[in-house]
C-alpha atoms as a PDB file:
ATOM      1  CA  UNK A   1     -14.522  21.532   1.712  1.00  0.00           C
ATOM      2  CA  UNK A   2     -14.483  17.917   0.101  1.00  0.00           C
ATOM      3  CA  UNK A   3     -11.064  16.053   0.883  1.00  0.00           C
ATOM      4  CA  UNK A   4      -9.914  14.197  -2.348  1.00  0.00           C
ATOM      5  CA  UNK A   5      -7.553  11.331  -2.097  1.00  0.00           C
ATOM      6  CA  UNK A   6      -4.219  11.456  -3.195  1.00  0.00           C
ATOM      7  CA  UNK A   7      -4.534   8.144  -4.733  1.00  0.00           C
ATOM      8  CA  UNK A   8      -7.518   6.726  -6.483  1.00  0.00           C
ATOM      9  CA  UNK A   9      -9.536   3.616  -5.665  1.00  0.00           C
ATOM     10  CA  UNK A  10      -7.752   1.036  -8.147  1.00  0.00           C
ATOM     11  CA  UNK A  11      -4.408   2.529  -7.138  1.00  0.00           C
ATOM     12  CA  UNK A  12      -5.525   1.495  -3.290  1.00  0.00           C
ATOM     13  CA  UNK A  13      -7.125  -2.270  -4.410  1.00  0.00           C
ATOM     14  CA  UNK A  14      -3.586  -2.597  -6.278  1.00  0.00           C
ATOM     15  CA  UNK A  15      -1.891  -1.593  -3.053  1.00  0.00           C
ATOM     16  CA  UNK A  16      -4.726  -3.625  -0.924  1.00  0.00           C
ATOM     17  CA  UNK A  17      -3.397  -6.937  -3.441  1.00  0.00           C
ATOM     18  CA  UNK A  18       0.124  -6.323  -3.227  1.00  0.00           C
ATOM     19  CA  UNK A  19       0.247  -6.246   0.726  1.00  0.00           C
ATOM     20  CA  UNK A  20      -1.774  -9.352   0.653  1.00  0.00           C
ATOM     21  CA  UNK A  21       0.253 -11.161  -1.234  1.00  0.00           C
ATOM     22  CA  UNK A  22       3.497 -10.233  -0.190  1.00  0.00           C
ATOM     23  CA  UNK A  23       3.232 -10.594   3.403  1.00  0.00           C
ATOM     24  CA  UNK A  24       4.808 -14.239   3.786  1.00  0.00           C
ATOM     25  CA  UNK A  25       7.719 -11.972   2.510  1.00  0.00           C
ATOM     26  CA  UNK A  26       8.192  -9.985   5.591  1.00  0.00           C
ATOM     27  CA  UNK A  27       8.267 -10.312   9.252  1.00  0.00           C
ATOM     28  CA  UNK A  28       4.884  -8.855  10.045  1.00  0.00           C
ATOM     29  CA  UNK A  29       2.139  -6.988   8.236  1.00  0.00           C
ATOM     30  CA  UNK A  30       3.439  -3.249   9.061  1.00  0.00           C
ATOM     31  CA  UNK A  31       6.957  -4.754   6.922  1.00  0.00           C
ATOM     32  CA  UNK A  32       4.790  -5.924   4.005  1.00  0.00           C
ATOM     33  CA  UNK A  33       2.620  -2.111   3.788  1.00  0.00           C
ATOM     34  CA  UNK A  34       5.946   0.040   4.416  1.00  0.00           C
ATOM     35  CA  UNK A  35       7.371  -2.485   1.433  1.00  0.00           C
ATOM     36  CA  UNK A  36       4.175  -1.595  -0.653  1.00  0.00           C
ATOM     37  CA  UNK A  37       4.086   1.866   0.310  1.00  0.00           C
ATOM     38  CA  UNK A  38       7.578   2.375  -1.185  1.00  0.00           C
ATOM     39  CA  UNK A  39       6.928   0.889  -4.528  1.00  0.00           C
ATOM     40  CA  UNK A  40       3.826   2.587  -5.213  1.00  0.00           C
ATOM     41  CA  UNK A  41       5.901   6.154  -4.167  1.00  0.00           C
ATOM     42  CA  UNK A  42       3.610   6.716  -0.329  1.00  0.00           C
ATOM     43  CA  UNK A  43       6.207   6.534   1.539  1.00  0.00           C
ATOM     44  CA  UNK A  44       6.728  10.207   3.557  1.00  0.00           C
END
């Protein structure tokens, strides 16, 4: 059985670029993907 992501590839570069650039905007790197997560709705 073939696992499909839940989100495609451009969704995760977007993501990818958004972390990136927003990390001088948080206090580590887990703050700036948890930040990311929650605006692009992959937060669980």
């Amino acid at each position: 059985m073939k696992h499909t992501p839940p989100f495609s590839s451009d969704v995760r570069e977007h993501a990818v670029r958004m972390v990136l650039g927003h990390q001088g905007e948080h206090a580590s790197p887990y703050g700036a993907i948890r930040s990311t997560a929650a605006k692009i709705g992959c937060s669980g």
